[in-house]
PDB file of N, CA and C in Angstrom:
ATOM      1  N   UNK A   1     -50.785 120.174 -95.819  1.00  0.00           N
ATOM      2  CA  UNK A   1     -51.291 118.993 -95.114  1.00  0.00           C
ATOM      3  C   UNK A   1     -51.806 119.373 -93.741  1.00  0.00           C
ATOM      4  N   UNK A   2     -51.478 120.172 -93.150  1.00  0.00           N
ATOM      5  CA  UNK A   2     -51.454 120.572 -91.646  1.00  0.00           C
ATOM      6  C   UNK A   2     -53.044 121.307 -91.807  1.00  0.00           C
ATOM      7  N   UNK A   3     -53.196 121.827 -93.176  1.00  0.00           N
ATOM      8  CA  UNK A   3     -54.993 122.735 -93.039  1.00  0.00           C
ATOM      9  C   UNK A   3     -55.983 122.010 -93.505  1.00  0.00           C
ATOM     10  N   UNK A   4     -55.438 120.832 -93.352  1.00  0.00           N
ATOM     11  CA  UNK A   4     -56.622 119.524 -94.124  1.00  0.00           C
ATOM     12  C   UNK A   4     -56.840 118.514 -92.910  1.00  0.00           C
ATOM     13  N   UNK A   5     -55.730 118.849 -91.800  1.00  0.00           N
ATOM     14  CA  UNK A   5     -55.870 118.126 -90.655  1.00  0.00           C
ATOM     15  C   UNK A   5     -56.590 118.673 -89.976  1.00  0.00           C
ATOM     16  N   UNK A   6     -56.632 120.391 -89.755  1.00  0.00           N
ATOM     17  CA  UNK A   6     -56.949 121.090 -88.791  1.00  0.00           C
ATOM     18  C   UNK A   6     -58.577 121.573 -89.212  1.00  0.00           C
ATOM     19  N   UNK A   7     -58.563 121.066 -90.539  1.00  0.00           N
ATOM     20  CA  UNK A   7     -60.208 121.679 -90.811  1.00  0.00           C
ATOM     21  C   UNK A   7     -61.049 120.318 -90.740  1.00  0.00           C
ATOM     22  N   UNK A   8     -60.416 118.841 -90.739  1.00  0.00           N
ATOM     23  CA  UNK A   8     -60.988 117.490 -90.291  1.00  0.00           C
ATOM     24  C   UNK A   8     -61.473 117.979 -88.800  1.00  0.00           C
ATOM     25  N   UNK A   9     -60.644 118.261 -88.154  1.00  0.00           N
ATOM     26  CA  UNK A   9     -60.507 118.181 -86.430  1.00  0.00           C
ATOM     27  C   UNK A   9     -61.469 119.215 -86.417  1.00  0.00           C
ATOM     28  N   UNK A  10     -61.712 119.941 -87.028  1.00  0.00           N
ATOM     29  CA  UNK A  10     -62.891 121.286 -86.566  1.00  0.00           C
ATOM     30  C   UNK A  10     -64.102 120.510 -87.187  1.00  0.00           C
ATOM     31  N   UNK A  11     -64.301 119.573 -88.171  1.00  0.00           N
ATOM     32  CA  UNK A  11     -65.616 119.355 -88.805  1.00  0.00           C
ATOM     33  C   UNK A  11     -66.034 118.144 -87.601  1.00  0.00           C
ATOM     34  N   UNK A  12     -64.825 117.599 -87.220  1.00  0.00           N
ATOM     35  CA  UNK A  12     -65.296 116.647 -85.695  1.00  0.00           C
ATOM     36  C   UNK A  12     -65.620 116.874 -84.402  1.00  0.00           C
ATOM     37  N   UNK A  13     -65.030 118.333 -84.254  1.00  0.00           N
ATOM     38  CA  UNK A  13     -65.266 118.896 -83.047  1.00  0.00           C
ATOM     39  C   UNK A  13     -66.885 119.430 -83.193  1.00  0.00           C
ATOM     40  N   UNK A  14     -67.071 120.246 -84.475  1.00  0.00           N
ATOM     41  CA  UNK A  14     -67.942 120.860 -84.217  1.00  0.00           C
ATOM     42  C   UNK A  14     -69.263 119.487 -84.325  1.00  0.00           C
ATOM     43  N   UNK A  15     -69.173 118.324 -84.707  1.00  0.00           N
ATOM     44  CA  UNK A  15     -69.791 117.281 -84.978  1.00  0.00           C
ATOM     45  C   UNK A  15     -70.453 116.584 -83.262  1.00  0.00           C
ATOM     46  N   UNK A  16     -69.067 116.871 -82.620  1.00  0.00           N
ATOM     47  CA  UNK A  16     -69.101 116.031 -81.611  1.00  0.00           C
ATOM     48  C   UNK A  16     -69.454 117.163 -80.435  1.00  0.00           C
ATOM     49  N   UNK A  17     -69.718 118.475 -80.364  1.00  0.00           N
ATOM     50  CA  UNK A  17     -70.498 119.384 -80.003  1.00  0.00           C
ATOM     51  C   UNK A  17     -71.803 119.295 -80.387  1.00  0.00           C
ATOM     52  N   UNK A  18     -72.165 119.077 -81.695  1.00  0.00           N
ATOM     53  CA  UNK A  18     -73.537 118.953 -81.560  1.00  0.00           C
ATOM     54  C   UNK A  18     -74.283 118.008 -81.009  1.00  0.00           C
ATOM     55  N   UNK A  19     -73.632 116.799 -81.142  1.00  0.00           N
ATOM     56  CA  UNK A  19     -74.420 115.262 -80.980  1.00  0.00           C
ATOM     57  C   UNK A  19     -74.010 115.673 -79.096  1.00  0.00           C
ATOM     58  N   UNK A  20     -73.313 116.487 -78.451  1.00  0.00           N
ATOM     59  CA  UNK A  20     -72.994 117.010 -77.316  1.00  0.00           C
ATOM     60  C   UNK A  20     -74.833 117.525 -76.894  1.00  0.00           C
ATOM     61  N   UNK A  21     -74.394 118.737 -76.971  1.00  0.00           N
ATOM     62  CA  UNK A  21     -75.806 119.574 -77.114  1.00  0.00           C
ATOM     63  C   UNK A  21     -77.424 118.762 -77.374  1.00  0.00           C
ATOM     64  N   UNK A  22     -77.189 117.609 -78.073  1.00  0.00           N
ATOM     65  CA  UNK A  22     -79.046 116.949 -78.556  1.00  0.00           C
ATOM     66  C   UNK A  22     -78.732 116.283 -77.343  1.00  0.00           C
ATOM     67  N   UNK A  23     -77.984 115.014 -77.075  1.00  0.00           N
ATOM     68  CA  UNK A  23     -77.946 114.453 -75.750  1.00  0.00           C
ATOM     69  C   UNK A  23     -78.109 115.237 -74.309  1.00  0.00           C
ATOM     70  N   UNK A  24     -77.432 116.172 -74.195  1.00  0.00           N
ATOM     71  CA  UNK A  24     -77.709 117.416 -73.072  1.00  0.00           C
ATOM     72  C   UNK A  24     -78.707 117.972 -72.794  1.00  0.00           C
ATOM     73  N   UNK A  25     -80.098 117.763 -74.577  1.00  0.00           N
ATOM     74  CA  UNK A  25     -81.443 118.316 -74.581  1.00  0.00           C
ATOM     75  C   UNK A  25     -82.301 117.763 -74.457  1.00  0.00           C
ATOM     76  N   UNK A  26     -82.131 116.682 -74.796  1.00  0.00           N
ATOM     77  CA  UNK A  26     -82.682 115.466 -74.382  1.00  0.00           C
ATOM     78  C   UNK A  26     -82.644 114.872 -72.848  1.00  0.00           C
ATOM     79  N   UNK A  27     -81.327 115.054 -71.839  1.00  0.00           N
ATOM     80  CA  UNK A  27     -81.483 115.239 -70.640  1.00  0.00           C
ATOM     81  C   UNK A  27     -82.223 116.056 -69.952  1.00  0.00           C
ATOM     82  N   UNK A  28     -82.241 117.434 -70.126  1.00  0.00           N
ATOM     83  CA  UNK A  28     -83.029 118.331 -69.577  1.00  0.00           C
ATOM     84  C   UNK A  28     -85.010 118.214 -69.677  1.00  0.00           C
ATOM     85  N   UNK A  29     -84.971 117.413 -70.953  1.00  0.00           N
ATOM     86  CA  UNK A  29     -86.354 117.401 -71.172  1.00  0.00           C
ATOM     87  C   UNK A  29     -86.504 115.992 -69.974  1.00  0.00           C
ATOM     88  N   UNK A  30     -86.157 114.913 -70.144  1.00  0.00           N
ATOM     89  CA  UNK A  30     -86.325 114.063 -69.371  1.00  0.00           C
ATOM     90  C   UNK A  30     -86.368 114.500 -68.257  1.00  0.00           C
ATOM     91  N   UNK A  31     -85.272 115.324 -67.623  1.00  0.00           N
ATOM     92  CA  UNK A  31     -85.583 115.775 -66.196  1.00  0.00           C
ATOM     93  C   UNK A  31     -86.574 116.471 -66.390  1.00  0.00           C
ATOM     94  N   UNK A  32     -87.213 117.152 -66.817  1.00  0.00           N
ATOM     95  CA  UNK A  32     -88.178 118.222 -66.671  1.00  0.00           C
ATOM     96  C   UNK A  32     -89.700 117.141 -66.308  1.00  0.00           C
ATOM     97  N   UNK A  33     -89.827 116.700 -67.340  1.00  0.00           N
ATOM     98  CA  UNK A  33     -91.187 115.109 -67.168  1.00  0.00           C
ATOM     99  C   UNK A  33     -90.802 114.520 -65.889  1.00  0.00           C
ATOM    100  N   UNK A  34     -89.352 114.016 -65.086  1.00  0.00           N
ATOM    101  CA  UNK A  34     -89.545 113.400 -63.826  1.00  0.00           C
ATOM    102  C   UNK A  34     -89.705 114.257 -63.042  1.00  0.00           C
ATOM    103  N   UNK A  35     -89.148 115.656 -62.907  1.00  0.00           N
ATOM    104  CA  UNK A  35     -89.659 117.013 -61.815  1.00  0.00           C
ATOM    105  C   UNK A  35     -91.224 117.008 -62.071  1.00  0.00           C
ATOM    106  N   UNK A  36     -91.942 117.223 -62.953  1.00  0.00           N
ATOM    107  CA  UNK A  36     -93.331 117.380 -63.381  1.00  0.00           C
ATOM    108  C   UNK A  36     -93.641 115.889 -62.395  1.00  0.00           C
ATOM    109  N   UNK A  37     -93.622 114.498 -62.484  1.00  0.00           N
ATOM    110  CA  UNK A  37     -94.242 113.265 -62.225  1.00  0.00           C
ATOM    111  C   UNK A  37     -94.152 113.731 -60.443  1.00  0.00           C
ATOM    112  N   UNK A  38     -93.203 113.856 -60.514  1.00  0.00           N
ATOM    113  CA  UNK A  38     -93.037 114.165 -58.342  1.00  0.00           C
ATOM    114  C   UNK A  38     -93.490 115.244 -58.157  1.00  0.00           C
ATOM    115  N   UNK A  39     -94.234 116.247 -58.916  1.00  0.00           N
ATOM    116  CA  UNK A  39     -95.081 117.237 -58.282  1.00  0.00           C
ATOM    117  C   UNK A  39     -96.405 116.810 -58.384  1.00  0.00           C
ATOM    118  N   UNK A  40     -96.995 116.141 -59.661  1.00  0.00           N
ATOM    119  CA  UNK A  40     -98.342 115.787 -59.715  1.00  0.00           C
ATOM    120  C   UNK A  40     -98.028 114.249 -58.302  1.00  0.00           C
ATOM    121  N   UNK A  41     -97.085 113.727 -58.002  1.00  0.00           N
ATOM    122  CA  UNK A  41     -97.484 112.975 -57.004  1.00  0.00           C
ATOM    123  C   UNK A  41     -97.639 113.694 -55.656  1.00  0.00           C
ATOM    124  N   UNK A  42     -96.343 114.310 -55.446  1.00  0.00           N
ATOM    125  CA  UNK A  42     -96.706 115.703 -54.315  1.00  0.00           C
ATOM    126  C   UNK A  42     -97.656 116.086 -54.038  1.00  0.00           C
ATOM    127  N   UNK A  43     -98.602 116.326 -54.891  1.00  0.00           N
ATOM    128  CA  UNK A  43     -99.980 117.162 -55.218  1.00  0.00           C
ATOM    129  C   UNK A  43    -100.848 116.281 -54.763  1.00  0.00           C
ATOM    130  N   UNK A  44    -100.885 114.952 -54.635  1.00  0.00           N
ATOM    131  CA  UNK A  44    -101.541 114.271 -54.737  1.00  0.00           C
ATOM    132  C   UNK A  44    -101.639 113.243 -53.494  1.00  0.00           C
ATOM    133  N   UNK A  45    -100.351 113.394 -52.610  1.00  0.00           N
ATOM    134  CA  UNK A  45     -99.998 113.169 -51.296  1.00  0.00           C
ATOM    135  C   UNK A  45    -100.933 114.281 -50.258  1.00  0.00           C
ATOM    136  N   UNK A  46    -100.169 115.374 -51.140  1.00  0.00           N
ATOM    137  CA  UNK A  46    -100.745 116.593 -49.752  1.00  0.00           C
ATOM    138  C   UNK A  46    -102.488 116.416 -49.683  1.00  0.00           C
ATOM    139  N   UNK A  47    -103.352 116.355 -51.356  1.00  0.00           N
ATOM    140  CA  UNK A  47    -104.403 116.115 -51.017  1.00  0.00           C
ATOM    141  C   UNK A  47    -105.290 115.472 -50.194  1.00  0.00           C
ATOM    142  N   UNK A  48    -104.700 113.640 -50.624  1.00  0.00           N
ATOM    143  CA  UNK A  48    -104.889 112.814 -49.519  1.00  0.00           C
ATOM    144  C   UNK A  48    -105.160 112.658 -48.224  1.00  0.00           C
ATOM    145  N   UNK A  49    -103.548 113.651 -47.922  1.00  0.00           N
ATOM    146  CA  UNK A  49    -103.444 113.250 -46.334  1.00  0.00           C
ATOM    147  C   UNK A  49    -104.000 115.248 -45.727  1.00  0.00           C
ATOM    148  N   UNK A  50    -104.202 115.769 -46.457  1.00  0.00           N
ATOM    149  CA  UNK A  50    -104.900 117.226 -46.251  1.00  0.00           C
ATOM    150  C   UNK A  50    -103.784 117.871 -46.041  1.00  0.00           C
ATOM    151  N   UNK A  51    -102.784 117.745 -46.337  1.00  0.00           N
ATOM    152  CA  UNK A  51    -101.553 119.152 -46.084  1.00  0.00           C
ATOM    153  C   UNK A  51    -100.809 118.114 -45.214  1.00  0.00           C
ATOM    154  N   UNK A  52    -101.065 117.427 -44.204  1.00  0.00           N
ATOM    155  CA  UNK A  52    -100.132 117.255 -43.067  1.00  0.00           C
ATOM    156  C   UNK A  52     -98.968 116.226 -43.421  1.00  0.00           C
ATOM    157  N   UNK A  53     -98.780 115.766 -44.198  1.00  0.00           N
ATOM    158  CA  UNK A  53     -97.413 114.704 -44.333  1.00  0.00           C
ATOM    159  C   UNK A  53     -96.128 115.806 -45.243  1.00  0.00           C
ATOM    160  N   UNK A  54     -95.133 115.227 -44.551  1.00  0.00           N
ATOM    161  CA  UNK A  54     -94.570 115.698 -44.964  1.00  0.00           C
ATOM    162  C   UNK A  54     -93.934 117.409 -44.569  1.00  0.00           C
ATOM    163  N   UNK A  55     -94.455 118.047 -43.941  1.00  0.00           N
ATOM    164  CA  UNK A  55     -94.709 119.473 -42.910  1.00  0.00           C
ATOM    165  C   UNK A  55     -93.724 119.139 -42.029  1.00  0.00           C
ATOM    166  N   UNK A  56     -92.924 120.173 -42.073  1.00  0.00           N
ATOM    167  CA  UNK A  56     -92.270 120.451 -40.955  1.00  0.00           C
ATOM    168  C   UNK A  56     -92.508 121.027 -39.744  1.00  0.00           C
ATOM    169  N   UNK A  57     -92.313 120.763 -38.511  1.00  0.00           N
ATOM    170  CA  UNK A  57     -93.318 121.212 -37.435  1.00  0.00           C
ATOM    171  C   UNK A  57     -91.310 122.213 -36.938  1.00  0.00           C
ATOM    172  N   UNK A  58     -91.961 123.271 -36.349  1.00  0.00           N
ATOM    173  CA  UNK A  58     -91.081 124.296 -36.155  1.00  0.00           C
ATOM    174  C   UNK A  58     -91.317 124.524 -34.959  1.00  0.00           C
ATOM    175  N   UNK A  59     -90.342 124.259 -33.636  1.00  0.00           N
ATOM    176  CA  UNK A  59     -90.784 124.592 -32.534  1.00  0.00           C
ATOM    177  C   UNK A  59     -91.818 123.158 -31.920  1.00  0.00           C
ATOM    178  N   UNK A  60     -92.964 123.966 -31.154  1.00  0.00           N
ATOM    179  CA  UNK A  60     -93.950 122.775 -29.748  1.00  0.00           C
ATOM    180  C   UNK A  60     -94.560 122.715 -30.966  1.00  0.00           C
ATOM    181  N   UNK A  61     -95.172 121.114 -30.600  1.00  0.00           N
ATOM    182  CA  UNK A  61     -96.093 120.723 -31.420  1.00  0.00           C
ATOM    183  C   UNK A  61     -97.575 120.975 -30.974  1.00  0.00           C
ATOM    184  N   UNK A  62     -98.012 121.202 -31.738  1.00  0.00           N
ATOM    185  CA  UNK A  62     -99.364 121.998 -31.448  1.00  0.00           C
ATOM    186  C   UNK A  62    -100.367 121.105 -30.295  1.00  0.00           C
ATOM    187  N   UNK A  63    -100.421 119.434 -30.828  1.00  0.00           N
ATOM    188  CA  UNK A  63    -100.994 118.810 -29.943  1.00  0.00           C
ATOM    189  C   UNK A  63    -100.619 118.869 -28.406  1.00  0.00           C
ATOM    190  N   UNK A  64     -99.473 118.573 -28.302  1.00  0.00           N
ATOM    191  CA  UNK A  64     -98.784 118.704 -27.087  1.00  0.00           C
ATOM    192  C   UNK A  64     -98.218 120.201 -26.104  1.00  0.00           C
ATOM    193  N   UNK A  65     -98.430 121.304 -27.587  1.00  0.00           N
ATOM    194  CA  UNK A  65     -97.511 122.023 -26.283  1.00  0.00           C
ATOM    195  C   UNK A  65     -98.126 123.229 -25.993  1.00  0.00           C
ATOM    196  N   UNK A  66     -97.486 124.250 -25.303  1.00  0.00           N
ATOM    197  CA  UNK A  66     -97.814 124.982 -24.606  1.00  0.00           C
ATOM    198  C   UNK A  66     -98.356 126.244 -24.807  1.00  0.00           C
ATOM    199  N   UNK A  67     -99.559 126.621 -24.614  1.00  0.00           N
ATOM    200  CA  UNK A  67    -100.357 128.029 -25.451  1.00  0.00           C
ATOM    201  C   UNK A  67    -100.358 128.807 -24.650  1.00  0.00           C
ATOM    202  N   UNK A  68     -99.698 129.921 -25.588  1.00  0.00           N
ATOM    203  CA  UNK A  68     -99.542 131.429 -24.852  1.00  0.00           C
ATOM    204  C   UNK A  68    -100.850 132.390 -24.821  1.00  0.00           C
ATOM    205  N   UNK A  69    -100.999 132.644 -23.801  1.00  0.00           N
ATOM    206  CA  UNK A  69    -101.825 133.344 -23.544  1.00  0.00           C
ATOM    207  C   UNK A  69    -101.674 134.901 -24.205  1.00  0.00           C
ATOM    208  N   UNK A  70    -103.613 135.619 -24.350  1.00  0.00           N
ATOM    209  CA  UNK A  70    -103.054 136.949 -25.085  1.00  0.00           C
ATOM    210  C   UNK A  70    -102.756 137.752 -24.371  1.00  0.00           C
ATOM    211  N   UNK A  71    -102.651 139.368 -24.597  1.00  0.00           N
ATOM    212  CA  UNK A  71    -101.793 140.047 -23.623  1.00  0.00           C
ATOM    213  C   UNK A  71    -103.014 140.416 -22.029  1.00  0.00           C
ATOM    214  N   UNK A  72    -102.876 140.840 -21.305  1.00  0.00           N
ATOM    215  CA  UNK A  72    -103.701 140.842 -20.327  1.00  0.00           C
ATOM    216  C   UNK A  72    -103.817 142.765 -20.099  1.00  0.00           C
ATOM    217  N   UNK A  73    -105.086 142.954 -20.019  1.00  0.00           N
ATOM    218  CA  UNK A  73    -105.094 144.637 -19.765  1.00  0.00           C
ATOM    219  C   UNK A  73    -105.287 144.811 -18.317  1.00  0.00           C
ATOM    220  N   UNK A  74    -104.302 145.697 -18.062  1.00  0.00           N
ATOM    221  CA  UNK A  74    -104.357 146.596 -17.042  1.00  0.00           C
ATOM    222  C   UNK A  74    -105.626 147.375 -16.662  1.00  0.00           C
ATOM    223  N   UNK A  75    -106.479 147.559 -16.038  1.00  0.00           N
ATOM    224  CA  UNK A  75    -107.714 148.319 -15.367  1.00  0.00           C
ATOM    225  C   UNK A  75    -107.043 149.214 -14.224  1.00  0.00           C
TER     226      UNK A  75
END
């Protein structure tokens, strides 16, 4: 009785692993189509606005700040 229980419980496990795995593949594909939708919109922002939205500015901002001069030669 005990190898008629234990080979039920393996035909459910391995049952409930698979229907595991299609749902899990089925997630990944879905994410993959919403990563894809926010890059063709990405793509489609940066075009718009020409690169600048969204850019991180590092340091003076170019409009405002302060330009270094190049090196100066000695004579």
């Amino acid at each position: 009785m005990g190898a008629v229980m234990s080979c039920i419980k393996s035909v459910f496990r391995a049952i409930g692993n698979t229907l595991s795995a299609i749902v899990n593949g089925i997630a990944n594909i879905l994410k993959a189509i919403i990563n894809g939708i926010a890059s063709v919109f990405n793509i489609l922002i940066s075009f718009l606005t020409c690169g600048r939205a969204g850019r991180r500015r590092g340091g003076v901002s170019h409009s405002t700040g302060t330009h270094r001069a190049g090196r100066r030669r000695v004579i």
